[in-house]
Protein backbone atom coordinates (compact mmCIF):
# COMPACT_ATOMS: atom_id res chain seq x y z
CA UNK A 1 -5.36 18.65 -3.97
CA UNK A 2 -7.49 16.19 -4.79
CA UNK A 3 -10.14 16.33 -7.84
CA UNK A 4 -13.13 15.74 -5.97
CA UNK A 5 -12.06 15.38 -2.00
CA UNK A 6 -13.08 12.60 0.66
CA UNK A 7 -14.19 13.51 3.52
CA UNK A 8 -14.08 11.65 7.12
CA UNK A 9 -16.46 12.55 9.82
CA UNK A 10 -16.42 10.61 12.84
CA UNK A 11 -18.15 10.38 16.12
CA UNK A 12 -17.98 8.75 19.82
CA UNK A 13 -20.80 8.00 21.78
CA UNK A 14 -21.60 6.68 24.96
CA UNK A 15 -24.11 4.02 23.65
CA UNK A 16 -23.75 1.96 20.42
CA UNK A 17 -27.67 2.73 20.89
CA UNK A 18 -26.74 6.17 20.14
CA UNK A 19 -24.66 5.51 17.28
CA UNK A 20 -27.34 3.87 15.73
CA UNK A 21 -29.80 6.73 16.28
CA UNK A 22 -27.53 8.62 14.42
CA UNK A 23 -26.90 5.88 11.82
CA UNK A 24 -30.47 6.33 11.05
CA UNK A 25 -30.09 9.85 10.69
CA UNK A 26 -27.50 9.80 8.05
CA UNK A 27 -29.89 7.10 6.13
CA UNK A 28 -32.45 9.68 6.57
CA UNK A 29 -29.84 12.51 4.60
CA UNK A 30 -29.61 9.72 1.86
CA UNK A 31 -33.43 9.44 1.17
CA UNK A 32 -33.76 12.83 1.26
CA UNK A 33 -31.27 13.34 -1.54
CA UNK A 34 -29.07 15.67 0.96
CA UNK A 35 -26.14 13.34 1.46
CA UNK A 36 -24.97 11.21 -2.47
CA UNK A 37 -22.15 8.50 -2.38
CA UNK A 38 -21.50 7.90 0.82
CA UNK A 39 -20.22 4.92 3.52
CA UNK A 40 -21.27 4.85 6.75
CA UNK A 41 -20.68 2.44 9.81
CA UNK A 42 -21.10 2.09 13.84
CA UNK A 43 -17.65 1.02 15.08
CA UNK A 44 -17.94 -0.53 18.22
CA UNK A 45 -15.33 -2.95 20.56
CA UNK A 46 -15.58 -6.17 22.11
CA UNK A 47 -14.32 -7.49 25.93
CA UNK A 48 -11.41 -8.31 24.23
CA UNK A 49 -10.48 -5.27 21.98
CA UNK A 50 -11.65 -6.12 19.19
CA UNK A 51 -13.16 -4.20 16.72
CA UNK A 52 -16.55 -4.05 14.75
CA UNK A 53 -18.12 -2.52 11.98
CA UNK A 54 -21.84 -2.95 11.50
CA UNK A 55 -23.91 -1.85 9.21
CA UNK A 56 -27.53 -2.86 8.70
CA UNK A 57 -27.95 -2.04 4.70
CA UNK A 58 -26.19 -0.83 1.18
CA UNK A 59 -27.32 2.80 1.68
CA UNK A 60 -24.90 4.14 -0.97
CA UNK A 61 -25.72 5.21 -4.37
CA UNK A 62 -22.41 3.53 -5.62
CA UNK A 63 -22.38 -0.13 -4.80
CA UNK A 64 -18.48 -0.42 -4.46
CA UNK A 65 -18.54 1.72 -2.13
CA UNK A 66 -20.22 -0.55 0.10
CA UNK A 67 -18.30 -1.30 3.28
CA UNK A 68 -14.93 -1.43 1.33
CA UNK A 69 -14.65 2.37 2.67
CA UNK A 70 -15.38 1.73 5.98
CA UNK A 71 -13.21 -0.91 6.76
CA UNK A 72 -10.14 1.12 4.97
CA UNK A 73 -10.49 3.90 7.31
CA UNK A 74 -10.37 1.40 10.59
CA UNK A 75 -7.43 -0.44 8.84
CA UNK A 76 -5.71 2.38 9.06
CA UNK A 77 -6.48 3.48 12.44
CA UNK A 78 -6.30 -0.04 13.84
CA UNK A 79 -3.63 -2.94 13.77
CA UNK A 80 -5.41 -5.56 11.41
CA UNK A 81 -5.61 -8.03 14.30
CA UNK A 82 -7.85 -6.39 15.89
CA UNK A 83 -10.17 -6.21 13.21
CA UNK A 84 -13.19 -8.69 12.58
CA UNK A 85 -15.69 -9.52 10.55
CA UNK A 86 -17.11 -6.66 7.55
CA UNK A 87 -14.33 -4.30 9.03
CA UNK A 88 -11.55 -6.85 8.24
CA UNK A 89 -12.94 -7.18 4.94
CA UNK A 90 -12.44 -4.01 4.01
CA UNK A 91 -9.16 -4.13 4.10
CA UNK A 92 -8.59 -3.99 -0.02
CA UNK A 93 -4.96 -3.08 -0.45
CA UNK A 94 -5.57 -0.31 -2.82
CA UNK A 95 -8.18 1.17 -1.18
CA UNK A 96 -5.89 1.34 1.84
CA UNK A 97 -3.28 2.52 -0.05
CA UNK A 98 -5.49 5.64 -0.98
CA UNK A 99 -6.42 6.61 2.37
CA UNK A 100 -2.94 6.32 3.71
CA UNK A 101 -1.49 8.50 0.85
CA UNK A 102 -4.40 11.25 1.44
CA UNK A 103 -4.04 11.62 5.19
CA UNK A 104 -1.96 12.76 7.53
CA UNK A 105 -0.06 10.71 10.19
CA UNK A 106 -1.42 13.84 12.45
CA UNK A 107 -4.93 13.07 11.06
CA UNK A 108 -4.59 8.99 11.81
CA UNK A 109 -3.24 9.72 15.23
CA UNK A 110 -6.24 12.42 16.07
CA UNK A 111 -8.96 9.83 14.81
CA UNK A 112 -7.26 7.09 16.65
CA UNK A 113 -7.84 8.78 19.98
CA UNK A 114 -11.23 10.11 19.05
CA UNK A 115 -11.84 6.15 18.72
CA UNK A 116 -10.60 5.15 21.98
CA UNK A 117 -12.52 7.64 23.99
CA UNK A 118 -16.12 6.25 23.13
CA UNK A 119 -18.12 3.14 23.90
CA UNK A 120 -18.81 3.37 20.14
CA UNK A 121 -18.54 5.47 16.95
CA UNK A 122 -19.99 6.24 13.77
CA UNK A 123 -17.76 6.46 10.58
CA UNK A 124 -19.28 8.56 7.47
CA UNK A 125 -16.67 8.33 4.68
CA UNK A 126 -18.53 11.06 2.01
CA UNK A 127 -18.03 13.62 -0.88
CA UNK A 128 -16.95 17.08 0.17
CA UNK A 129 -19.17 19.37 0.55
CA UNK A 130 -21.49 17.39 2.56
CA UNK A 131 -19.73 17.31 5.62
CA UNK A 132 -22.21 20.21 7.01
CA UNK A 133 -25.22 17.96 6.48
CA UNK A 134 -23.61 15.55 8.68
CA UNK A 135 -22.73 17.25 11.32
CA UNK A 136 -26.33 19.09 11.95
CA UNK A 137 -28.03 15.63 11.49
CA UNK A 138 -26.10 13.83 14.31
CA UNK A 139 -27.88 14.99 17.67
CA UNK A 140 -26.31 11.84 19.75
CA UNK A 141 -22.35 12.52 19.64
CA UNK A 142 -19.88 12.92 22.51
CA UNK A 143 -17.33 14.01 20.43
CA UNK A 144 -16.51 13.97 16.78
CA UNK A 145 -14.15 15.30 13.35
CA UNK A 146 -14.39 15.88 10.57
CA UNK A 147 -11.44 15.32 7.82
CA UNK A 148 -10.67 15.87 4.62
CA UNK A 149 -8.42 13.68 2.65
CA UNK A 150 -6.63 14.17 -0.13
CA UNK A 151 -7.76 11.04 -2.83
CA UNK A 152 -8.05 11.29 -6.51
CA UNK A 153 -12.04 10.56 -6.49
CA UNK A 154 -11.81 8.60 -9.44
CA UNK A 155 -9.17 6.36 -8.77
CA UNK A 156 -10.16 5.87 -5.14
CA UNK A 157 -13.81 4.64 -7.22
CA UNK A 158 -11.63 2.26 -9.48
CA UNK A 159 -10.36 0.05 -6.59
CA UNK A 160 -13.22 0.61 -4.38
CA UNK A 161 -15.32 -0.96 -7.71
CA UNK A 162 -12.49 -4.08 -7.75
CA UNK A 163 -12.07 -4.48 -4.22
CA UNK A 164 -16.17 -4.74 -4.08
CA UNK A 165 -15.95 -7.46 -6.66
CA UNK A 166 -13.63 -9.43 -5.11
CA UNK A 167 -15.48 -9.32 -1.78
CA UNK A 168 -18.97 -10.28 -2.73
């Protein structure tokens, strides 16, 4: 088990417009001190399958953070090619390697569905412990999960702080 575990909470929506709503809520969690380091993103997908991860400001205490998250998560649950723009960018090597060591090919497979049965999605990458917060702020979901992956907190904050680095 890891020192100080990941969590994974995402959601599918009708709307991106809902995503966002929610989006909003989880930046409300931040500025109320309720939710720390934290990465959050609506995933949405293009006429031609492509996917995108927006996000509209650096709401996480921990800079590195920043996206880099984000985009691991869809690089595992997506072929790169269908990644573009800030999601393809997060695909730092090491920071991939980290979430496919901590979670299960069950886990990838479940979140992978999850994904294709919205119009959009909202990923929160987050410490333990504050998945609860999460799921009572987001009133807009279809569907959602919640995961916890196994990642040495400190190491996963290492390459998250070098892969930030090398993208900006």
């Amino acid at each position: 088990m890891a020192d100080e575990p990941v969590f994974l909470f995402l959601a599918t929506y009708d709307t991106a417009e809902d995503a966002r709503a929610d989006y909003e809520a989880i930046k409300e969690l931040h500025k109320d001190h309720l939710l720390g380091t934290y990465d959050v993103a609506v995933v949405t997908r293009d006429a031609e399958g492509h996917v995108h991860l927006s996000k509209h400001e650096k709401p996480t205490q921990h800079y590195a953070w920043t996206g880099v998250a984000a985009g691991a998560v869809l690089g595992i649950l997506f072929p790169p090619s269908l990644l573009v723009g800030a999601a393809a960018g997060g695909l730092a090597l090491g920071v991939l390697g980290h979430f496919q060591k901590g979670m299960s090919r069950k886990d990838v497979m479940e979140l992978g569905e999850l994904l294709d049965d919205g119009q959009a999605a909202l990923l929160v990458v987050g410490q333990s412990g504050l998945q609860s917060y999460v799921e009572k702020a987001l009133t807009h979901a279809r569907k959602h999960a919640v995961k916890e992956v196994d990642l040495e907190a400190k190491l996963l904050h290492d390459d998250l702080a070098a892969a930030s680095k090398d993208l900006h």
